[in-house]
Protein backbone atom coordinates (compact mmCIF):
# COMPACT_ATOMS: atom_id res chain seq x y z
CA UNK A 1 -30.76 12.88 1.59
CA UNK A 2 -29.54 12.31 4.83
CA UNK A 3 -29.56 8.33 4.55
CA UNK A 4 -27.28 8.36 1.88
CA UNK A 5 -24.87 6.24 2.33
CA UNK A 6 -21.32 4.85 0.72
CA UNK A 7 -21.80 2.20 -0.91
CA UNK A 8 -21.08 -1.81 0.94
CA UNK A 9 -17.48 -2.39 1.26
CA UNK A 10 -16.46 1.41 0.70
CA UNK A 11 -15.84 4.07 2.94
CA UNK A 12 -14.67 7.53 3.25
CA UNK A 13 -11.08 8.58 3.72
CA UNK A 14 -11.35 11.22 6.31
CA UNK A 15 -8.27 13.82 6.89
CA UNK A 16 -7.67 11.87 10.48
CA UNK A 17 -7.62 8.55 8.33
CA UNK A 18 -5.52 10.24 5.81
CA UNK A 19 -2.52 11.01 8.25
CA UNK A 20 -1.98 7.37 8.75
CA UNK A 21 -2.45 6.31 5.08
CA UNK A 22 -0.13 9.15 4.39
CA UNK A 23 2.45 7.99 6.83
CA UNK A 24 2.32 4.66 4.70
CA UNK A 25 2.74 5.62 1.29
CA UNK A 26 5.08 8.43 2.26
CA UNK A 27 7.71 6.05 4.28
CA UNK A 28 7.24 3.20 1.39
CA UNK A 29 8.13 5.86 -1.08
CA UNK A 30 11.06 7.25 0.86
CA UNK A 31 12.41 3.80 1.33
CA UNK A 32 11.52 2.42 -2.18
CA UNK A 33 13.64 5.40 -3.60
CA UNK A 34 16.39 4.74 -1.73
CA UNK A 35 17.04 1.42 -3.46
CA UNK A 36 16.58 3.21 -6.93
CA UNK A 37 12.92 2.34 -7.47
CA UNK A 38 10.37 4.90 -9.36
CA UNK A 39 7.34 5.59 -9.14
CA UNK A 40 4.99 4.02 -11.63
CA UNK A 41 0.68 4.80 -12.32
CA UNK A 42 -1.61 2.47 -14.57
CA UNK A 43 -4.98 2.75 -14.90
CA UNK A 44 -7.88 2.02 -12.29
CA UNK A 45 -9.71 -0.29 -14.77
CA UNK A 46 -7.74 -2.73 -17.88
CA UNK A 47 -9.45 -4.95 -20.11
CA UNK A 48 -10.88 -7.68 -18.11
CA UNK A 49 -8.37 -10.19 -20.15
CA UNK A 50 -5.35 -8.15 -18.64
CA UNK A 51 -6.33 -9.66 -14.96
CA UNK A 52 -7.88 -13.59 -16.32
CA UNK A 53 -4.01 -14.07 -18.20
CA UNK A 54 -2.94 -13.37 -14.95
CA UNK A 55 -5.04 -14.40 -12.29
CA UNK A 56 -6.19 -17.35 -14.00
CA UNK A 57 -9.68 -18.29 -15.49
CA UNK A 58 -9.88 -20.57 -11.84
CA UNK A 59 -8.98 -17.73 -9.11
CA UNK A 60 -11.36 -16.72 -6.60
CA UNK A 61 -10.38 -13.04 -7.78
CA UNK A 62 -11.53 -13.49 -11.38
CA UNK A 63 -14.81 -16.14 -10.66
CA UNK A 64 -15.85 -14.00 -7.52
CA UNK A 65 -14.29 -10.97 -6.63
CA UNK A 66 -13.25 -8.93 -9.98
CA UNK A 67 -15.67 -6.30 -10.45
CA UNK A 68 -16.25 -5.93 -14.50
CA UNK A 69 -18.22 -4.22 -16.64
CA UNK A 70 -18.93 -3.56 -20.33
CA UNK A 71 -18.34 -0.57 -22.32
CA UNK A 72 -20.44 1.03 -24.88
CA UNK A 73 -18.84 -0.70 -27.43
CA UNK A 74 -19.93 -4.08 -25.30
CA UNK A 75 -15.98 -4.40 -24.67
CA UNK A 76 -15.34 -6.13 -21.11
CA UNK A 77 -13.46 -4.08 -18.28
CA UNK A 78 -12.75 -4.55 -15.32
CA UNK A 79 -11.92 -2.21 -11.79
CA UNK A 80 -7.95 -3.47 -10.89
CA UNK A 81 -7.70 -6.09 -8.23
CA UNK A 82 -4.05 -5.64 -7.91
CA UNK A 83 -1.30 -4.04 -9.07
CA UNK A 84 1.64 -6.20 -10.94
CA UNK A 85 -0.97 -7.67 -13.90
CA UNK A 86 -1.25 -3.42 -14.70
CA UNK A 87 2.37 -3.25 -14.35
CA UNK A 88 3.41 -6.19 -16.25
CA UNK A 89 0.87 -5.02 -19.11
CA UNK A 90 2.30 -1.06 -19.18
CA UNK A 91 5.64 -2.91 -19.51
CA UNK A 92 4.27 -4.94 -22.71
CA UNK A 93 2.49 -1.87 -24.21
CA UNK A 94 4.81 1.02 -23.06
CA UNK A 95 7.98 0.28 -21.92
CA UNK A 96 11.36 -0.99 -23.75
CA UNK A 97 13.16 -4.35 -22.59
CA UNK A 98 16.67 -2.51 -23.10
CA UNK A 99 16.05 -0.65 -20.16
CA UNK A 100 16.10 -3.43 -18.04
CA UNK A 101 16.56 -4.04 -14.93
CA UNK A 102 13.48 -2.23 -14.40
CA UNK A 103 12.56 -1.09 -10.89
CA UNK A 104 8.84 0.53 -9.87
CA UNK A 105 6.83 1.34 -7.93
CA UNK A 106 2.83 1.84 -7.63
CA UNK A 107 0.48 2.82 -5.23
CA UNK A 108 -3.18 3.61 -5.67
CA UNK A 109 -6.37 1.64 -5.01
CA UNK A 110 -7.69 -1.54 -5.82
CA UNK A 111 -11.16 -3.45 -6.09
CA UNK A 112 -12.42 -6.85 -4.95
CA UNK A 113 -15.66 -7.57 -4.47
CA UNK A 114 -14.93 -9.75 -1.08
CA UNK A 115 -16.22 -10.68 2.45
CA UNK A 116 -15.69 -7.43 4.31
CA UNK A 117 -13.32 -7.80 7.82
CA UNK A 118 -11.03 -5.26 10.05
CA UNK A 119 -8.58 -3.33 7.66
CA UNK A 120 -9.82 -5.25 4.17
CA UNK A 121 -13.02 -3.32 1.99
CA UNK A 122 -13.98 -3.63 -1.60
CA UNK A 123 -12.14 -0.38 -2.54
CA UNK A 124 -8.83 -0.62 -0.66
CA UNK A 125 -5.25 0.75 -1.49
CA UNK A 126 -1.99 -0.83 -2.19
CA UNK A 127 1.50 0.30 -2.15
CA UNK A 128 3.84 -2.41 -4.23
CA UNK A 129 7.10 -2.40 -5.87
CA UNK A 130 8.40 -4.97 -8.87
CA UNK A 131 11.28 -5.34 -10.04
CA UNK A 132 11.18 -6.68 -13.65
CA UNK A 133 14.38 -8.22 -15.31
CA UNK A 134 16.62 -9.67 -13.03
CA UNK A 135 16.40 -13.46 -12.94
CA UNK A 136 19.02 -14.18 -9.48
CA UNK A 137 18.43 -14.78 -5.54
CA UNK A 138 19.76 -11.13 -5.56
CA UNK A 139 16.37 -9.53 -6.78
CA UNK A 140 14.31 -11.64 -4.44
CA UNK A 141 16.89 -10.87 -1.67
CA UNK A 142 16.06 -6.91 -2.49
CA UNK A 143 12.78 -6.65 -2.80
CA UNK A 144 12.20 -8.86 0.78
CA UNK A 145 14.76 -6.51 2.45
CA UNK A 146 13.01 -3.45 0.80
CA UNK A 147 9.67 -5.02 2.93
CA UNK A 148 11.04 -5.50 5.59
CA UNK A 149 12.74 -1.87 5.74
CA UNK A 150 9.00 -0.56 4.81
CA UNK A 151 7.79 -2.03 8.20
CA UNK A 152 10.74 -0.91 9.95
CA UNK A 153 10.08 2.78 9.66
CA UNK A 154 6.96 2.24 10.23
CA UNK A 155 7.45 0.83 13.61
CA UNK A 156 5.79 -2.69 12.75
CA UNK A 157 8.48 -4.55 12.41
CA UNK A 158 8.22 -6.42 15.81
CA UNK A 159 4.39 -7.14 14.71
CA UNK A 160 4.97 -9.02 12.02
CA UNK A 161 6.40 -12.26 10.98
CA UNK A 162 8.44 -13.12 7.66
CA UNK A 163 7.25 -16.56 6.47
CA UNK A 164 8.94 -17.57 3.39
CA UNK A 165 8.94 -20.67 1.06
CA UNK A 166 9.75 -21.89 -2.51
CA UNK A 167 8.03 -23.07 -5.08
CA UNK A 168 11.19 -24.26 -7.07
CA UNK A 169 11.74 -23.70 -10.99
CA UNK A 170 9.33 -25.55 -13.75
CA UNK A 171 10.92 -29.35 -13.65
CA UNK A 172 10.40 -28.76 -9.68
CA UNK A 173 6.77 -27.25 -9.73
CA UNK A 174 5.92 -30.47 -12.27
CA UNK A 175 7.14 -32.95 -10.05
CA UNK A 176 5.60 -31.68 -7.34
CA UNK A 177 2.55 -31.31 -9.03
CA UNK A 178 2.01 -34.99 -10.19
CA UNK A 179 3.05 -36.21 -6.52
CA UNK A 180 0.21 -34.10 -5.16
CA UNK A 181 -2.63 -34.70 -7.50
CA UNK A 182 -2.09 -38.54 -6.81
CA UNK A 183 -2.30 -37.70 -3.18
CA UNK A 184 -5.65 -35.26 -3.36
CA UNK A 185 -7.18 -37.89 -5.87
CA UNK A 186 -7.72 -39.93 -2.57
CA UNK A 187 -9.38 -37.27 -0.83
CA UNK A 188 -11.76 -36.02 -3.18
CA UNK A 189 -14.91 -36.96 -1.26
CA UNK A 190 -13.32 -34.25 1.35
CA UNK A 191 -12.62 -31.38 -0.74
CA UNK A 192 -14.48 -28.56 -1.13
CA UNK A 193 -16.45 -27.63 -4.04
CA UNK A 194 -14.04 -24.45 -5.28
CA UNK A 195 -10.85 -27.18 -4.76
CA UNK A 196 -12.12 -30.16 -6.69
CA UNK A 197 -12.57 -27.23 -9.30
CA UNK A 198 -8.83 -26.38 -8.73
CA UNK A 199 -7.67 -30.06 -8.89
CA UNK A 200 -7.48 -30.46 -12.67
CA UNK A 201 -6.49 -26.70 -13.64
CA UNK A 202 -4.41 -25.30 -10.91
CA UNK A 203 -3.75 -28.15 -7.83
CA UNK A 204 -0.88 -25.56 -5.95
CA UNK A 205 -3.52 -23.20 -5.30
CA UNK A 206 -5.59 -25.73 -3.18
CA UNK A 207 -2.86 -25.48 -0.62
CA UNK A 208 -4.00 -22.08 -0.20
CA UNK A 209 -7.47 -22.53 0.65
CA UNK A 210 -8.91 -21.61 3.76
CA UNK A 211 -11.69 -24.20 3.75
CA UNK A 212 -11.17 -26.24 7.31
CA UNK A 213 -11.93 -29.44 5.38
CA UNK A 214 -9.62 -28.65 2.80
CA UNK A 215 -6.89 -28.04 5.61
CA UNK A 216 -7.17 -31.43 6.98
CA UNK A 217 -6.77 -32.87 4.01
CA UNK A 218 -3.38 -30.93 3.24
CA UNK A 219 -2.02 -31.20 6.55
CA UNK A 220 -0.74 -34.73 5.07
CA UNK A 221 0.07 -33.42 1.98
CA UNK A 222 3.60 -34.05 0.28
CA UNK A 223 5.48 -31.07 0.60
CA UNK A 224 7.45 -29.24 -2.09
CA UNK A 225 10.44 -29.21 -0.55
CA UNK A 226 11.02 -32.77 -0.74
CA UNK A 227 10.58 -32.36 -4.55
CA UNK A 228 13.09 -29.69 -5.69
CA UNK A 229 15.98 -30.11 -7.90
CA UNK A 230 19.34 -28.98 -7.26
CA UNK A 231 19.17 -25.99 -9.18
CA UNK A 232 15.79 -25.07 -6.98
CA UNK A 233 17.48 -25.84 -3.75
CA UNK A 234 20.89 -23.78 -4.49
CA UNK A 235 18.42 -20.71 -5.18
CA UNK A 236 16.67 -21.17 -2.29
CA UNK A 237 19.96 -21.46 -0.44
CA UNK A 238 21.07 -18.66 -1.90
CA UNK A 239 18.14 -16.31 -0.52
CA UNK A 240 18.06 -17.29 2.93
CA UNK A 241 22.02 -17.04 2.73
CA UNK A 242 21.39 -12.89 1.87
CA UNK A 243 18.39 -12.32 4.17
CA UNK A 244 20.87 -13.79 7.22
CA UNK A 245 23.35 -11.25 5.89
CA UNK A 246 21.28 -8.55 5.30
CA UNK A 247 19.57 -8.82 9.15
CA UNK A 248 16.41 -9.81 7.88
CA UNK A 249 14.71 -12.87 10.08
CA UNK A 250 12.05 -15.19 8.83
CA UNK A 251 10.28 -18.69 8.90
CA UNK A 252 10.50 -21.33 6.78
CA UNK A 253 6.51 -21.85 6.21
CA UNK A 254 6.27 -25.22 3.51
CA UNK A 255 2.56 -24.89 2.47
CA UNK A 256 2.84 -21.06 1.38
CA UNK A 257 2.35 -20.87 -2.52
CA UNK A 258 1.41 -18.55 -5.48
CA UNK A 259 -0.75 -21.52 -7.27
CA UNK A 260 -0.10 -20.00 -10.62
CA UNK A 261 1.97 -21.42 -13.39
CA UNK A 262 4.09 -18.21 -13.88
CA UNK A 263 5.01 -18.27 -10.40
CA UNK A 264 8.54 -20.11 -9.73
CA UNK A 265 11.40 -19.89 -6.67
CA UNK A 266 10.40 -17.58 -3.96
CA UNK A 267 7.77 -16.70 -2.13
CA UNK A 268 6.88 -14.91 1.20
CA UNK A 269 4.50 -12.80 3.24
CA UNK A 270 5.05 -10.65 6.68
CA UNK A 271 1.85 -11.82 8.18
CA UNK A 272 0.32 -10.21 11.49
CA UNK A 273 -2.16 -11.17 14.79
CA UNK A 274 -2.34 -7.64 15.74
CA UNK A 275 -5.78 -7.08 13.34
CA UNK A 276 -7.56 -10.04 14.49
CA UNK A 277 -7.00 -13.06 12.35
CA UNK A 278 -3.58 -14.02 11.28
CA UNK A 279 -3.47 -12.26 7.87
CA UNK A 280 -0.39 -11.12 5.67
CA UNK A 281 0.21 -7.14 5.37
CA UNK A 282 2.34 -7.97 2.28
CA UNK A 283 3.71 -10.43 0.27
CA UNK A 284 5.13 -11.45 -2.72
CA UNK A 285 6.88 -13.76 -4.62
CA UNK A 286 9.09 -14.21 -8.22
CA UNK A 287 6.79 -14.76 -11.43
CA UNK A 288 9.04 -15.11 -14.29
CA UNK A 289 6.59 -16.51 -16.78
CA UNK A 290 4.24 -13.35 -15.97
CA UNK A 291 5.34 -11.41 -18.57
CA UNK A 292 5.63 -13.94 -21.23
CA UNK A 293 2.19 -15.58 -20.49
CA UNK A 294 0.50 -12.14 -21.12
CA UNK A 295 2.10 -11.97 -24.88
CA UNK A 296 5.30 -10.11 -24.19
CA UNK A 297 8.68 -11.30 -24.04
CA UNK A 298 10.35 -13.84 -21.36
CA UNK A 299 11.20 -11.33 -18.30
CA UNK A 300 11.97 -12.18 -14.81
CA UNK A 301 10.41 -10.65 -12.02
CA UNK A 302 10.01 -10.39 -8.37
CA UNK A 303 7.88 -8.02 -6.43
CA UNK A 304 5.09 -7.38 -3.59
CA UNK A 305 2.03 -5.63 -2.24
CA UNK A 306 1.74 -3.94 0.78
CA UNK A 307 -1.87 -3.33 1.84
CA UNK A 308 -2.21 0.55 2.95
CA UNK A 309 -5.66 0.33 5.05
CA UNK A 310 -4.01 -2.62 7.18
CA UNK A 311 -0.72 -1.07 8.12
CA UNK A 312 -2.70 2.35 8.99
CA UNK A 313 -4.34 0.34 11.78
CA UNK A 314 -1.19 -1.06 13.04
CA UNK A 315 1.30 2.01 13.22
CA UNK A 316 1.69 4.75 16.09
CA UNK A 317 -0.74 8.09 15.72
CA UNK A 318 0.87 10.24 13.16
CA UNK A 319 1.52 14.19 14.13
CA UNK A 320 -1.44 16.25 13.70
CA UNK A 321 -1.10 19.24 11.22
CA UNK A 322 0.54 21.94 12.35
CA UNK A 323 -0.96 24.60 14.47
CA UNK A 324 -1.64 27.95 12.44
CA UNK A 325 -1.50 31.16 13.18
CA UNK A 326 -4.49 33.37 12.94
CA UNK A 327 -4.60 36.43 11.42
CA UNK A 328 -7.35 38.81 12.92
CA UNK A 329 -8.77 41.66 11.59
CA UNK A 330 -10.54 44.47 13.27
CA UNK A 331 -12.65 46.28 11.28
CA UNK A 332 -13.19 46.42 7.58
CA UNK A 333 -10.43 48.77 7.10
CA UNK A 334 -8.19 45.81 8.11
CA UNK A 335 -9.25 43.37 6.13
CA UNK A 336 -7.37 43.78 3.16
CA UNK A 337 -4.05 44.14 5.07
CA UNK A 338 -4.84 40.85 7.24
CA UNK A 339 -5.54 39.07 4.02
CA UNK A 340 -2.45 40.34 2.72
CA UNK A 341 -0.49 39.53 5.79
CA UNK A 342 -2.12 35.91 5.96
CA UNK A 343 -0.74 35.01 2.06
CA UNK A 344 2.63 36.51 2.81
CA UNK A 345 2.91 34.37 5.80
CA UNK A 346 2.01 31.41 4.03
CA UNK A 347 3.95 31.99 1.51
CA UNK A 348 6.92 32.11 4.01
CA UNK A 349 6.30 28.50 5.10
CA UNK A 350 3.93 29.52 8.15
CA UNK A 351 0.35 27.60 8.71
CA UNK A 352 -1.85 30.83 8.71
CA UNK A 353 -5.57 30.97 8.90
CA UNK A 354 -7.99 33.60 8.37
CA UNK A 355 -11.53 34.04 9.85
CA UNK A 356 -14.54 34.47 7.43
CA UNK A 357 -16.61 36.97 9.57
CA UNK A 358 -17.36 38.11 13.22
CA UNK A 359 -15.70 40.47 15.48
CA UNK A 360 -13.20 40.02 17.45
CA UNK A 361 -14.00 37.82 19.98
CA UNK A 362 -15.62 35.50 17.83
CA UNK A 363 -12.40 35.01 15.49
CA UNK A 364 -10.13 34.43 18.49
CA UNK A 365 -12.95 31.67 19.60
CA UNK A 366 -12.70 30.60 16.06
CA UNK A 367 -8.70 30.55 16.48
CA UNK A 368 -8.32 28.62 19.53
CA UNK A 369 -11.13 26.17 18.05
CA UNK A 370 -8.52 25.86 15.39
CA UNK A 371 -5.54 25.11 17.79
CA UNK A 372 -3.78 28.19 16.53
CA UNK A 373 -0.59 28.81 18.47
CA UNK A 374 -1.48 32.35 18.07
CA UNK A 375 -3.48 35.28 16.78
CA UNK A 376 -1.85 38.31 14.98
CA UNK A 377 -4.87 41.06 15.47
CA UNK A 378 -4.83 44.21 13.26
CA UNK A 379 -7.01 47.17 13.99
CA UNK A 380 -6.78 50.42 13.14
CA UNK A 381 -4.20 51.50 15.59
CA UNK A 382 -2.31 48.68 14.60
CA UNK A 383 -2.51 49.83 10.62
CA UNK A 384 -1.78 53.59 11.65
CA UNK A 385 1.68 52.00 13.49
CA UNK A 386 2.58 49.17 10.70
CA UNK A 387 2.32 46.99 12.98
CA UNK A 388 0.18 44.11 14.69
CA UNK A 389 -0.31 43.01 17.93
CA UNK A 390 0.39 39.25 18.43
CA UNK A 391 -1.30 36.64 21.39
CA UNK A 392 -0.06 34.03 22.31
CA UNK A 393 -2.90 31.39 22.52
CA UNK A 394 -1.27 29.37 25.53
CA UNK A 395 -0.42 32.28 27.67
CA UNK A 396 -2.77 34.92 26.67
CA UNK A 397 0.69 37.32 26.75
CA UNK A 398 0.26 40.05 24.10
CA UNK A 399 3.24 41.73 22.21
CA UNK A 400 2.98 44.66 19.92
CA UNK A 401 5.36 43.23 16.45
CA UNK A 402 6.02 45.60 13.79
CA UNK A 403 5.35 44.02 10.46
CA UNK A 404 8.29 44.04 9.44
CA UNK A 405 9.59 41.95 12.07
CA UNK A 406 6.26 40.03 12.18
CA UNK A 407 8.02 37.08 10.41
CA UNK A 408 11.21 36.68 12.99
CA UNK A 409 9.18 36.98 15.80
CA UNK A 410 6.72 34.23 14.79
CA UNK A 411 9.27 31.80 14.17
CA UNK A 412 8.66 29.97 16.84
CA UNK A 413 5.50 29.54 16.03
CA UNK A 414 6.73 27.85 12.74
């Protein structure tokens, strides 16, 4: 069995990895609760209809990357992609619009079946927040400064770079859209395959595509900005106005979208060079027809996603756990008392350790394998005194504790 792999675009978490995906999630929770957000958990997999009302029938997510599957009863699932659509559908199904403003969070992971590349896998994790029922520049002002606080902690913050862009309310978006149909219409011998498919259905998201044809062709593109109504631009106005209060830089970037219909006003991503390719480490926008599109009622909402596996590459080294101390026995007749000893101890708040087997020399090989800060070795002159004798790993200096003290005089060791 020893070729068994995991499967393509998987991999395991191991407790090295784990300390930096732990520094993540733990700092975006910290922060995320300072502004009043909780902590939300949907399922892994939703019925594959909860992700096509949301995704669209037309994004590469759905027609490439969304892993589904039937059910016994021939019903069709599907593994999560991302997070809001499972949000936005608990919120439907589960929770009641007179608690608005709502604010979550989720975190948990996520499957696309995708071109593998540094920090991005077909099972990856996501930390996100949304904050569902507030309809001003205020909410898209707090969730951006909540991101940008995230990557703070973290110690990113100089890595990354805030672009941020509108896509203006409905009357906006369908101005817009007209002018730049007209425009691709000229192109169309250019395009690529997937954005001629887009043209009809969903023309924003072609400004997204990566294709280098594609590019050329919407580097002459009419731009949004020239399209937006007053009510758009005041909104606009409005958030930049708060991020330059609140500290928060960023970079007007006029082809950054979210192609869908539900999408409206802001949106932004902290994008990074440090992992290769320029790539966003989260982003986000407002989608205030979300909600309404997936058969609930007309809610606001603003919110992002923070992938977990790409900011673990880009912080410091974490702490590694903390160095036990080992508790030694000598002899059977000690081994009760050690294990004893070792609970107590851990039960105190201490890191203790016990060795399966061997004598003595072996479990104090065994300890400083470990990276114990030191050994607490009971024998039986040790049992006949109530007490143990304690070695310090770095100095080899040995001190005779009673138990009863045992606790105070490993404190330093804490």
């Amino acid at each position: 069995m020893s070729d068994l792999q995991p499967p393509r675009g998987t991999h395991d978490i191991l407790p090295e990895d784990h300390r930096r995906h732990r520094q993540v999630t733990e700092t975006a929770r910290g922060i995320a609760a300072r502004y009043g957000y909780e902590e939300i958990s949907t399922p892994v997999f939703e019925f594959s209809e909860v992700f096509k009302r949301t995704l669209g029938e037309t994004s590469d997510i759905v027609t490439k990357e969304m892993f589904s599957f039937e059910d016994k009863k021939g019903r069709s699932l599907a593994l999560r992609p991302e997070g809001t659509a499972g949000v936005a559908r608990a919120f439907i199904s589960g929770l009641r619009s007179e608690q608005l403003p709502l604010k979550l969070f989720y975190q948990g992971p996520m499957f696309r079946y995708e071109r593998m590349q540094k920090g991005r896998q077909r099972q990856f994790h996501q930390f996100g927040v949304e904050l569902l029922g507030a309809d001003g520049p205020l909410a898209d002002i707090e969730v951006i400064t909540l991101g940008a606080h995230v990557l703070d902690a973290l110690g990113v913050a100089d890595k990354v770079t805030l672009e941020l862009n509108t896509l203006g309310d409905a009357e906006s978006r369908q101005s817009y859209r007209t002018k730049l149909v007209g425009y691709l219409e000229g192109f169309k011998d250019k395009l690529s395959e997937d954005s001629l498919a887009r043209l009809d259905r969903n023309p924003l998201r072609i400004l997204d595509s990566k294709d280098q044809g594609d590019r050329a062709v919407i580097a002459g593109a009419p731009l949004l900005a020239d399209h937006l109504n007053d009510a758009s631009k005041a909104f606009f106005e409005d958030v930049q106005k708060g991020l330059k209060t609140a500290g928060v830089e960023y970079e007007i970037n006029p082809t950054l979208v979210r192609g869908l219909d539900y999408y409206c006003h802001t949106a932004f991503e902290f994008t990074t060079e440090t992992l290769g390719a320029q790539g966003a480490v989260l982003a986000g926008g407002r989608y205030d027809g979300l909600i309404e599109t997936m058969g609930g009622p007309p809610t606001p909402g603003t919110g992002w996603a923070a992938g977990v596996e790409r900011l673990a590459l880009m912080i410091t080294e974490p702490p590694g756990p903390a160095r036990p101390v080992a508790v030694v026995p000598v002899g059977e007749a000690a081994e009760a008392e050690a294990l004893s000893l070792t609970q107590k101890l851990r039960q105190a708040g201490f890191t203790a350790d016990l060795g399966f087997s061997g004598n003595l020399k072996k479990r104090l090989k065994g300890a400083n394998k470990a990276g114990a800060a030191a050994a607490v070795i009971i024998g039986e002159d040790e049992l006949a005194k109530g007490a143990a004798t304690v070695r310090d790993m770095e100095t080899g200096e040995q001190t005779e504790v009673k138990l009863s003290a045992l606790e105070d005089h490993l404190a330093r060791y804490r």
